[in-house]
Every structure is written in structure tokens, then in C-alpha cells.
Protein backbone atom coordinates (compact mmCIF):
# COMPACT_ATOMS: atom_id res chain seq x y z
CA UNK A 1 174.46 168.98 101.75
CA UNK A 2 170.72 168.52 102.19
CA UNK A 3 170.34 166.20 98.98
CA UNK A 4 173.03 164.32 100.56
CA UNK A 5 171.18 164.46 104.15
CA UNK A 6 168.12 163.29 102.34
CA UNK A 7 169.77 160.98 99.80
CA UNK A 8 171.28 158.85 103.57
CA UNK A 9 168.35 158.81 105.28
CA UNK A 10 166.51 156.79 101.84
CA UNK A 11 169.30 154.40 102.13
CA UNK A 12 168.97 153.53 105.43
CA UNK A 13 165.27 153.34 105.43
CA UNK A 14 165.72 150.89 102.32
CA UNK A 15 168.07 148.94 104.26
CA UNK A 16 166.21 148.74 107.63
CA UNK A 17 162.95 147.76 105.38
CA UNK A 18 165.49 144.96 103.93
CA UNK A 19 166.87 143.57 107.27
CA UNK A 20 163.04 143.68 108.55
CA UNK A 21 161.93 141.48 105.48
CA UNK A 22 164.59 139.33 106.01
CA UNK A 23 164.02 138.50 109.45
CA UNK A 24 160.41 138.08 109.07
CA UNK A 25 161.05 135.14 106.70
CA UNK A 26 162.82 133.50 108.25
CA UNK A 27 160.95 133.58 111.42
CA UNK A 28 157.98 132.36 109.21
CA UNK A 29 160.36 129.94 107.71
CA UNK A 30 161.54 128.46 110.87
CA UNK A 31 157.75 128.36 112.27
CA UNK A 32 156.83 126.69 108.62
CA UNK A 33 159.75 124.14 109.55
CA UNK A 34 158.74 123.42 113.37
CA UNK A 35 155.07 122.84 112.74
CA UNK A 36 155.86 120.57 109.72
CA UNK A 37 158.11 118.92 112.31
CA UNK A 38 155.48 118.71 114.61
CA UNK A 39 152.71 117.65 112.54
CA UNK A 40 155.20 114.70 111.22
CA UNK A 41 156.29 113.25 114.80
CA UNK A 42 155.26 110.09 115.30
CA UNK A 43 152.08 109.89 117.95
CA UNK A 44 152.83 107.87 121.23
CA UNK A 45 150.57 104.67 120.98
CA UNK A 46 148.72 102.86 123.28
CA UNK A 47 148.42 106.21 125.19
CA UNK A 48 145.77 108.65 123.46
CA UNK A 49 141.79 108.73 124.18
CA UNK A 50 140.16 107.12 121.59
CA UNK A 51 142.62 104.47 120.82
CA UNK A 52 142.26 100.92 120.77
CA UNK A 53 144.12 97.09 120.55
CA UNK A 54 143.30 93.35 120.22
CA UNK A 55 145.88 90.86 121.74
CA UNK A 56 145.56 87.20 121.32
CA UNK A 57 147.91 84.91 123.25
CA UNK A 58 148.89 82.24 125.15
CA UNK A 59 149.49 81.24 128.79
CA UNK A 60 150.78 78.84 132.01
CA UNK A 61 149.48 78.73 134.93
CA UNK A 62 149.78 77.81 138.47
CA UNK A 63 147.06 77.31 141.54
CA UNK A 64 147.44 76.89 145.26
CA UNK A 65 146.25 73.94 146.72
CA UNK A 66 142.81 74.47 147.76
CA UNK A 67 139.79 72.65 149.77
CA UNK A 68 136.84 71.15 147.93
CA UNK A 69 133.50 71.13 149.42
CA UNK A 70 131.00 67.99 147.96
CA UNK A 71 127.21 68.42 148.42
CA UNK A 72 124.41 65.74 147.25
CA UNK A 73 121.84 63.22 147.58
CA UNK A 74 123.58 61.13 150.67
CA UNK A 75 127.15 62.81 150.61
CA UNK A 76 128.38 65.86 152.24
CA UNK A 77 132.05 66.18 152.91
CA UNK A 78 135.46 68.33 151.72
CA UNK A 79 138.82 66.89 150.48
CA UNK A 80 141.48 69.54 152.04
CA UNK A 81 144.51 70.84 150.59
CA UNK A 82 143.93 69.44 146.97
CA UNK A 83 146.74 70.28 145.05
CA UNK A 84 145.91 70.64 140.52
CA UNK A 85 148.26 71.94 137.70
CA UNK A 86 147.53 73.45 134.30
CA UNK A 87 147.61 71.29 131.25
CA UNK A 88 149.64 72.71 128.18
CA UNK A 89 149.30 71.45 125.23
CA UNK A 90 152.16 70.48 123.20
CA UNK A 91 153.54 72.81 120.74
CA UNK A 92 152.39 72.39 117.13
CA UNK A 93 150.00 73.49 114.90
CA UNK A 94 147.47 73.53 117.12
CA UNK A 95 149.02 77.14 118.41
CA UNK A 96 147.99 78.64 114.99
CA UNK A 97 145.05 76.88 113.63
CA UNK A 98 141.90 79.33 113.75
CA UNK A 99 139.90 76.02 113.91
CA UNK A 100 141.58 74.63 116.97
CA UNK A 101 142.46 77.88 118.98
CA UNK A 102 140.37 76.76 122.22
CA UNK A 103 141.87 73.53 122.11
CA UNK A 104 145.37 75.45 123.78
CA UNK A 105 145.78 77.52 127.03
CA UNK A 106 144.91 81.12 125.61
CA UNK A 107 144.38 84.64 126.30
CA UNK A 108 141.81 87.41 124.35
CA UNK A 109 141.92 91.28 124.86
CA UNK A 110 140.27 94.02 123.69
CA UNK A 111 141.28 97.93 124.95
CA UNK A 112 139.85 101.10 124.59
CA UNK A 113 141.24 104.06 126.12
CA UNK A 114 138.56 106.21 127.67
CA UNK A 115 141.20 108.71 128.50
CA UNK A 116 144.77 109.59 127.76
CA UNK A 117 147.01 106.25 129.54
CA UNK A 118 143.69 104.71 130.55
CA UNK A 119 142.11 101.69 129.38
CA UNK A 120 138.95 99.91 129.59
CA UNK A 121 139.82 96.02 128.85
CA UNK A 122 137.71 93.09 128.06
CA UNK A 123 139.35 89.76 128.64
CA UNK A 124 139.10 86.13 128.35
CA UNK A 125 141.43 83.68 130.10
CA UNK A 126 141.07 80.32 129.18
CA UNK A 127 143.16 78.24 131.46
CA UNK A 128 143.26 74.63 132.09
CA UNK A 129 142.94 73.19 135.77
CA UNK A 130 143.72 69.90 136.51
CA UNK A 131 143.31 67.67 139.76
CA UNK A 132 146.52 65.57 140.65
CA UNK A 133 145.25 62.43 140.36
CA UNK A 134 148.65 60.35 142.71
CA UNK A 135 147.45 62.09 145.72
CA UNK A 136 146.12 61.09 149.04
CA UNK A 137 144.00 63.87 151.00
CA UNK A 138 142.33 64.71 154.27
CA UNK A 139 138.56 63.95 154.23
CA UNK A 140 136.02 64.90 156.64
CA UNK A 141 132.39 64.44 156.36
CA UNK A 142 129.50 61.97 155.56
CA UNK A 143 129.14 59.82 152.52
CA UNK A 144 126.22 56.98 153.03
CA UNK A 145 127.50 55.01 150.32
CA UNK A 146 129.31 51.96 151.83
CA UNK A 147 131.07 51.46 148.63
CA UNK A 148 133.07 55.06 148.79
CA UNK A 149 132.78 55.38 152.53
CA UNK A 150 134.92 52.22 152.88
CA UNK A 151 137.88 54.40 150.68
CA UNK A 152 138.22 56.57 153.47
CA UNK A 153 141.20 55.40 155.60
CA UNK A 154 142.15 57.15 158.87
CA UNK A 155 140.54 60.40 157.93
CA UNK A 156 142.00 60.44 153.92
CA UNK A 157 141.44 58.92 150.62
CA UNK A 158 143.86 57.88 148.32
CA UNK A 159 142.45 59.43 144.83
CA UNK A 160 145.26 57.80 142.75
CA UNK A 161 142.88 55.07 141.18
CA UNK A 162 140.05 57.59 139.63
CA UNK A 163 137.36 55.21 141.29
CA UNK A 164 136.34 58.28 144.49
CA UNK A 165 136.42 61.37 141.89
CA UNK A 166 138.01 63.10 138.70
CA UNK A 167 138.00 66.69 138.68
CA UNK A 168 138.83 69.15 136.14
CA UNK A 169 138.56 72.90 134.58
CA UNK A 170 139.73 71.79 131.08
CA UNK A 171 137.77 73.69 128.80
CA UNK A 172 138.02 75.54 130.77
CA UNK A 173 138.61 77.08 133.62
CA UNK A 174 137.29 80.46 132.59
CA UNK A 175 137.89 83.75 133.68
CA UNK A 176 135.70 86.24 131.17
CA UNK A 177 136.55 89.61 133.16
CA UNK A 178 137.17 93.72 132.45
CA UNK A 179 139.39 95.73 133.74
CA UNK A 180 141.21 99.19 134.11
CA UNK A 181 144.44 99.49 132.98
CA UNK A 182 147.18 102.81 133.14
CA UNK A 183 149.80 102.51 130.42
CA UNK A 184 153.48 104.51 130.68
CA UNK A 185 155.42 104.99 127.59
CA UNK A 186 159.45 103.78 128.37
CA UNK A 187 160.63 103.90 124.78
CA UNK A 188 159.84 106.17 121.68
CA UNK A 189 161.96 105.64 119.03
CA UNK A 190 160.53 106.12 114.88
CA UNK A 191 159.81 102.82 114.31
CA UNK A 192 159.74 100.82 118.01
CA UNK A 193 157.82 101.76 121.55
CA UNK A 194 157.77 99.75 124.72
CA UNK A 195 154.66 100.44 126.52
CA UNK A 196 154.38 99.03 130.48
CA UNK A 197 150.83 98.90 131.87
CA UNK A 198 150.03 98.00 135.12
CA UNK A 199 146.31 96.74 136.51
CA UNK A 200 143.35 95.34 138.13
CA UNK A 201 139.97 93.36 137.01
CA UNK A 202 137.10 91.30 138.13
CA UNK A 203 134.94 89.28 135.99
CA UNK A 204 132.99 85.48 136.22
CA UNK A 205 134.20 82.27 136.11
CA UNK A 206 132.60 80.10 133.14
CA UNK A 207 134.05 76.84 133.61
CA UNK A 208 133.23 73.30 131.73
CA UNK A 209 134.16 71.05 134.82
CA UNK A 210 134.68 67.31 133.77
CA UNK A 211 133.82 66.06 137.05
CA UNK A 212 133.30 62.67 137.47
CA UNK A 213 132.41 61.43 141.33
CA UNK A 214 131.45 58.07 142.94
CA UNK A 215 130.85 56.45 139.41
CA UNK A 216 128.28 58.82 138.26
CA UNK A 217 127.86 59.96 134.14
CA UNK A 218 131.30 62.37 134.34
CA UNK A 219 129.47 66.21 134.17
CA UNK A 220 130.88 68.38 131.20
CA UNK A 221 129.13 71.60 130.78
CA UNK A 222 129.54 75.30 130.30
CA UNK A 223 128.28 76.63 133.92
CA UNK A 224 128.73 80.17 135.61
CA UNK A 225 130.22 78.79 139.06
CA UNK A 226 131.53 81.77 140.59
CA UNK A 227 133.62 84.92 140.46
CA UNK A 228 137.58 85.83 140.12
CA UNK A 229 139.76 89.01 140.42
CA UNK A 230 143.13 89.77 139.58
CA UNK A 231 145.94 92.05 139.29
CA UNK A 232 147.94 92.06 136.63
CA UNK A 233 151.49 94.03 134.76
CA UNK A 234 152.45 94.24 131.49
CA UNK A 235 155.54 95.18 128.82
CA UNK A 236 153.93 96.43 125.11
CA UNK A 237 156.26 96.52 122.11
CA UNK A 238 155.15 98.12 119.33
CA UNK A 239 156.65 97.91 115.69
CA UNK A 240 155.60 98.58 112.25
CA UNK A 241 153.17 101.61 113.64
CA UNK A 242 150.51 99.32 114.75
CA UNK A 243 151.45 95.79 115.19
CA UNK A 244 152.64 94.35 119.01
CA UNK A 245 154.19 91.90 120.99
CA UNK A 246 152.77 91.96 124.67
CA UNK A 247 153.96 90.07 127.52
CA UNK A 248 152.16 89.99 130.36
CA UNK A 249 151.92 88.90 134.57
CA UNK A 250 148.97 88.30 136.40
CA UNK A 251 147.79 86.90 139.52
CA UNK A 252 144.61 86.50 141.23
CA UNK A 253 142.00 84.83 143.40
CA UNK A 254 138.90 82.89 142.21
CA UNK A 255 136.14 81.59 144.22
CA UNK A 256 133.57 79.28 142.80
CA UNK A 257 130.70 78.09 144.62
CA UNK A 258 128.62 76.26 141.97
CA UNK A 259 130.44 73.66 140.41
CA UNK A 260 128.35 71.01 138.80
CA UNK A 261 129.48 67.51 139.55
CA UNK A 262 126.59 65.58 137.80
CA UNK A 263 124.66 65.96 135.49
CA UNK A 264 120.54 66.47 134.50
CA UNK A 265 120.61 69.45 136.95
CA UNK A 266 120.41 67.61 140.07
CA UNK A 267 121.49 69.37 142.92
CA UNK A 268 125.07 68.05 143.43
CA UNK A 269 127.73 70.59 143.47
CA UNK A 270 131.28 71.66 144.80
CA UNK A 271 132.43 74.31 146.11
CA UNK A 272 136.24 75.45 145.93
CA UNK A 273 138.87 79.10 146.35
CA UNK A 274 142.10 79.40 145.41
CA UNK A 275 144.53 81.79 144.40
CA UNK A 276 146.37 81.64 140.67
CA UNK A 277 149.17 82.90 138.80
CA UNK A 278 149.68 83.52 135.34
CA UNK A 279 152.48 84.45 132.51
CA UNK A 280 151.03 84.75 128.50
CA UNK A 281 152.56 86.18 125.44
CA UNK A 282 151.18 86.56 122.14
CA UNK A 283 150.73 89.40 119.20
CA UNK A 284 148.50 92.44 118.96
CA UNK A 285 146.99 95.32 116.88
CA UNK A 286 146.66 98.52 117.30
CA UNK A 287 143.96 100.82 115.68
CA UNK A 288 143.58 105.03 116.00
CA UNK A 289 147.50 105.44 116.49
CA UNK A 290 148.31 106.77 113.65
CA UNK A 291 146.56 110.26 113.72
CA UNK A 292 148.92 113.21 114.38
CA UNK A 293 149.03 115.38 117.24
């Protein structure tokens, strides 16, 4: 009876020491399994600290009408309500020649994110502004000029011959500027994300005006004239790990105060404000995104 006693209580201790083993591997098994799983998933992008992107693209605008202040040697007077449009250029090769790039209406941006769905972005719009030419305005001021004080009729001028002024941001109207940015991930599938980002930034305006006014040599030359800010909203999609299609809204206000409107640094100038809209699209790339969590 005892060597049977003794003989049950081996067996079950062999068979407890069994169903212990058992369950220990596979507990290690299934950890093995979840941190291979976990070590494998795909990182979110455009979302970690350290992470970065490029984006070049391309835009239309639009501007509100806006009131232009002329100051010189025997003029001083503003042209109210002045309405301009953006100038596209037609699509062609022009939209993909490296050699021609600032030729078209385009957009450059370069992220970091100095914290998890924060950004730090340096941009460069180059938009195109454009004075309607068939339009009569409201003047007030002096001019001493006979010649171009006789074009004022009953308080306007009729601009639609070029002979009073030409005015232009056409390469550009520049807006080099930074700005914050919080990204959201919407979609987070193994091989495609959508990314929306949302914003603000503030930055210079580095416009070559072609200005030409009362006759004079036209002026065409890189000048800081003033300071813009903006808003701005974005959709990210991003495919093949690192590569991405952003679209993106914007709008803004700019003011510039130093416009040069002739040339050998005399002291002419114009002053102008107006607010501006903006759509672009283009590609992107995406760098740090694929390091596991």
C-alpha cells in the first residue's frame, strides 16, 4: 500500500512538472510571437520626433483687391481698390524641368518634427501677382507731372493703355516663411496613410516687382518689401513607406510697405495689403519613418 502511496504521488508530481513546462512555453511562445509582432508593425509617419519631409509643388492663387500707395520725386497719391490675378503658366514641360522650375507658380517645404505630431516647417511660396491692366480706378493725390496728371478724369484713371503704370509680383511675389504645424493620422493601413495637418506661419515677402510708372526704366529686382502670415490645412498620403502626395489650403494676409517702383535706389516706392488664398499639390519624401517602435 505505501509503495503504491508513494509510487502516485511520483506520478503526479511528474505530471504537474509536465503541465507547468508546458504552460511556460507557451506563455514564452506567445510573448516571442507578440513582440515579433510588435517590433514588425509598421511606424505611423509623419508623426514621430525626429522625423522629417521635403514637398515640392505647385499652386493658384487669388488676392483681394487692395489700395496702392505711390511716393516720389513730385508724385504722391493711391489708386484704391486695385483688383490683380495670378499668372499660371501653361502646362508642359516646364512643370518638370529642374532648369526651369521658378519659371511656374511653386511651392518648397521642408519639416522636422521637434516633437511627436509637431512640426517645424520652412517654406517658400512663389506666387505670381498680376495687376489687371482693363481697369479704371479711384485716384486721389498729387502728381506734378502735367503729362500723367491730365490722365486723371473725375477722380480715376483709366490704366487700360499701360502709359500711367504696370505693376507686377511675377518672379515673384514671395512669401519665404516657417511655421508650426500639428499632424493627425486618419488612415494606417500596411502600405498607405493619410496624414491631415493643420497650421499657422509668418515669414517675409521677397518680391521682384516689374513696376513700370509714368514712363520710367520698368524696376525688376529681388527686394525685401514687407511681411506675410498665413494659416494653412493639409491632407498627406503616404505610399511606398516614404514617398507622398500632399495637398494643401492656405490663406493669408501680406503687407508690403517697400515696393521699389524705379530703379538706381531712388526713393520711389509703393506701398500695398491684401489678403490671399492659396490651393498647391505636388510630391514629397519622407526620411526617419522607417525605424520601429
Amino acid at each position: 500500500m505505501k509503495k503504491l502511496l508513494v509510487a502516485g504521488i511520483l506520478m503526479s508530481g511528474i505530471a504537474f512538472g509536465q503541465v507547468k513546462k508546458d504552460t511556460l512555453e507557451k506563455e514564452y511562445k506567445l510573448e516571442e510571437a507578440s513582440y515579433k509582432t510588435k517590433k514588425k508593425e509598421k511606424p505611423l509617419p509623419l508623426s514621430k520626433k525626429g522625423q522629417m519631409f521635403v514637398f515640392f509643388g505647385w499652386n493658384r492663387a487669388a488676392f483681394s483687391n487692395s489700395d496702392i500707395h505711390f511716393t516720389g520725386n513730385g508724385y504722391d497719391f493711391q489708386l484704391n481698390n486695385v483688383s490683380a490675378q495670378d499668372r499660371p503658366t501653361k502646362f508642359g514641360i516646364v512643370y518638370i524641368n529642374p532648369g526651369w522650375f521658378t519659371v511656374v507658380q511653386y511651392n518648397f517645404r521642408a519639416g522636422y518634427f521637434i516633437k511627436d505630431n509637431l512640426a517645424l516647417v520652412l517654406g517658400i511660396d512663389h506666387m505670381k501677382y498680376v495687376m489687371d491692366q482693363n481697369q479704371t480706378v479711384n485716384f486721389s493725390g498729387t502728381i506734378s507731372d502735367p503729362k500723367y496728371a491730365a490722365m486723371v478724369h473725375n477722380g480715376q484713371v483709366d490704366l487700360s493703355d499701360e502709359q500711367f503704370l504696370t505693376f507686377e509680383h511675377t518672379d515673384g511675389l514671395n512669401y519665404e516663411n516657417i511655421g508650426l504645424e500639428k499632424y493627425k493620422n486618419l488612415i494606417h493601413k500596411k502600405n498607405i496613410d493619410l496624414v491631415w495637418s493643420y497650421g499657422a506661419g509668418l515669414g517675409v515677402m521677397f518680391p521682384k516687382s516689374n513696376v513700370k510708372l509714368f514712363g520710367n526704366e520698368r524696376s525688376d529686382r529681388f527686394h525685401v518689401a514687407g511681411m506675410g502670415a498665413d494659416v494653412r490645412s493639409s491632407l498627406n498620403l503616404v505610399f511606398w513607406k516614404n514617398w507622398m502626395i500632399r495637398a494643401e489650403a492656405k490663406a493669408g494676409y501680406i503687407n508690403m510697405w517697400d515696393i521699389k517702383t524705379t530703379l538706381n535706389n531712388k526713393p520711389d516706392k509703393a506701398q500695398q495689403d491684401f489678403v490671399f488664398g492659396q490651393i498647391l499639390a505636388g510630391i514629397g519624401y519622407t526620411f526617419n519613418t522607417k525605424k520601429y517602435k
